[in-house]
Protein backbone atom coordinates (compact mmCIF):
# COMPACT_ATOMS: atom_id res chain seq x y z
CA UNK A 1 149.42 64.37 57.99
CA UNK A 2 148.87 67.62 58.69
CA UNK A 3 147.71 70.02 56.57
CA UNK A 4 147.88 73.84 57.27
CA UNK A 5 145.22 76.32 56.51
CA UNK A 6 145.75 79.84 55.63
CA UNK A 7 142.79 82.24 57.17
CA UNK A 8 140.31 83.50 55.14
CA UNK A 9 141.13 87.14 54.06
CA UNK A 10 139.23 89.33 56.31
CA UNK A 11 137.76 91.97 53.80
CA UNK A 12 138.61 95.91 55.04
CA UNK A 13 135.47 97.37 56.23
CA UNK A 14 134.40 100.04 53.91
CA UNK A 15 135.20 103.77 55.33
CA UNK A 16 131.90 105.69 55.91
CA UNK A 17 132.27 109.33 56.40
CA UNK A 18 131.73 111.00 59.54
CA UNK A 19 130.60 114.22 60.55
CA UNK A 20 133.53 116.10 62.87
CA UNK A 21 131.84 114.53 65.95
CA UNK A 22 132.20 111.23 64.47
CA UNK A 23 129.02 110.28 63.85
CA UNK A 24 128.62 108.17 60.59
CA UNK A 25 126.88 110.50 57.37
CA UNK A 26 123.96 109.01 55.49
CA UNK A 27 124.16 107.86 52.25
CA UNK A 28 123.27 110.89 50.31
CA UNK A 29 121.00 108.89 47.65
CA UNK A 30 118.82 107.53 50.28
CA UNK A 31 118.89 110.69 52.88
CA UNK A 32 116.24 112.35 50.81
CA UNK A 33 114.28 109.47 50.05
CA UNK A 34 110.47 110.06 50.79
CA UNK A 35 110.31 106.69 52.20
CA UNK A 36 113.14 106.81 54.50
CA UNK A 37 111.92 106.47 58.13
CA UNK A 38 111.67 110.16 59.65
CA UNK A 39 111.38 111.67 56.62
CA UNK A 40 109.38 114.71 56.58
CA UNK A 41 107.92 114.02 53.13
CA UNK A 42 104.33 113.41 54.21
CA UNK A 43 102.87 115.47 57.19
CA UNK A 44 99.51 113.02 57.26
CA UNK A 45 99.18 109.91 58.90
CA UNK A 46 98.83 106.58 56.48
CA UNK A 47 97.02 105.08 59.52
CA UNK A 48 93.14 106.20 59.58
CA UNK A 49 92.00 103.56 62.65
CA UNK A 50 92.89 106.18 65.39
CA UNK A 51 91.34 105.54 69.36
CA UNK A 52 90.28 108.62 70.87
CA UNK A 53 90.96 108.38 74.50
CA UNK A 54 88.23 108.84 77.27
CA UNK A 55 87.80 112.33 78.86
CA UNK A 56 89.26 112.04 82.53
CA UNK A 57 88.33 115.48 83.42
CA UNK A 58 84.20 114.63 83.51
CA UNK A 59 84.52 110.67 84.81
CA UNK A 60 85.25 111.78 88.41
CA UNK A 61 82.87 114.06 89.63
CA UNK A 62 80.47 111.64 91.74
CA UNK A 63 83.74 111.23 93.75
CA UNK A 64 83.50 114.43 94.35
CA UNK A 65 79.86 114.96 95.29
CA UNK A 66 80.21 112.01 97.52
CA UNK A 67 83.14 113.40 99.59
CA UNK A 68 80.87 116.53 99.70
CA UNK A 69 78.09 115.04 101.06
CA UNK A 70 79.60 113.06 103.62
CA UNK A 71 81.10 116.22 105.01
CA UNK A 72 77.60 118.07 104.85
CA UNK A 73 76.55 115.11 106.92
CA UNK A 74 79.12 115.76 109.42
CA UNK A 75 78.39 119.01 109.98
CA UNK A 76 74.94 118.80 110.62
CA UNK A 77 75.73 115.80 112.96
CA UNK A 78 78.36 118.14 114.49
CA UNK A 79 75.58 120.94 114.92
CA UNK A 80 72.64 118.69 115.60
CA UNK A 81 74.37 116.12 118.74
CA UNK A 82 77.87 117.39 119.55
CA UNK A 83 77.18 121.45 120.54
CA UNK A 84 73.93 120.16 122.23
CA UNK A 85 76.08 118.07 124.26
CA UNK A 86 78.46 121.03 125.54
CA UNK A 87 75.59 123.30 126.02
CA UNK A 88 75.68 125.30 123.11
CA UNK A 89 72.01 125.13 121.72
CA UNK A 90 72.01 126.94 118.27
CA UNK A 91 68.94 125.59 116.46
CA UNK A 92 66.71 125.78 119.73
CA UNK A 93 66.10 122.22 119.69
CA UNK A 94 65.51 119.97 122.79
CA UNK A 95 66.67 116.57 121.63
CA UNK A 96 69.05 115.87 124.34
CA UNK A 97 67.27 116.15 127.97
């Protein structure tokens, strides 16, 4: 027995129109729609719950007071032991005999 089937009729797609680059028009009804996503028909936000980010430019600045100071430190290390040491003597003390 064998019993032949017939394919189901594949229904023709319907033809949307395109623009001349061939991208596929909106529907005209729902283009203007105020609650069509994009729309422009409401400038203000229907969210209210809105997180302010922290400030970045004030949260680093004991970085930078801390790379000062160890500089400073330097320096005065610099002046204080190392031109003692090659016989330059600019503060007129005598720690190194």
């Amino acid at each position: 027995m064998e019993q032949t089937r017939e394919p189901a009729p594949v229904p023709e797609p319907k033809a949307e129109t395109t623009n001349r680059w061939g991208a596929v028009q909106p529907d005209p009804v729902t283009a203007d729609a105020p609650s069509r996503w994009g729309s422009e028909g409401s400038s203000e936000p229907t969210f209210t719950n809105v997180d302010k980010p922290a400030k970045q430019g004030n949260s680093k600045w004991w970085i930078i007071l801390i790379v000062v100071l160890v500089v400073l430190c330097l320096c005065a290390c610099v002046v204080i032991f190392g031109l003692p040491l090659l016989g330059l003597d600019l503060l007129g003390l005598n720690i190194i005999q």
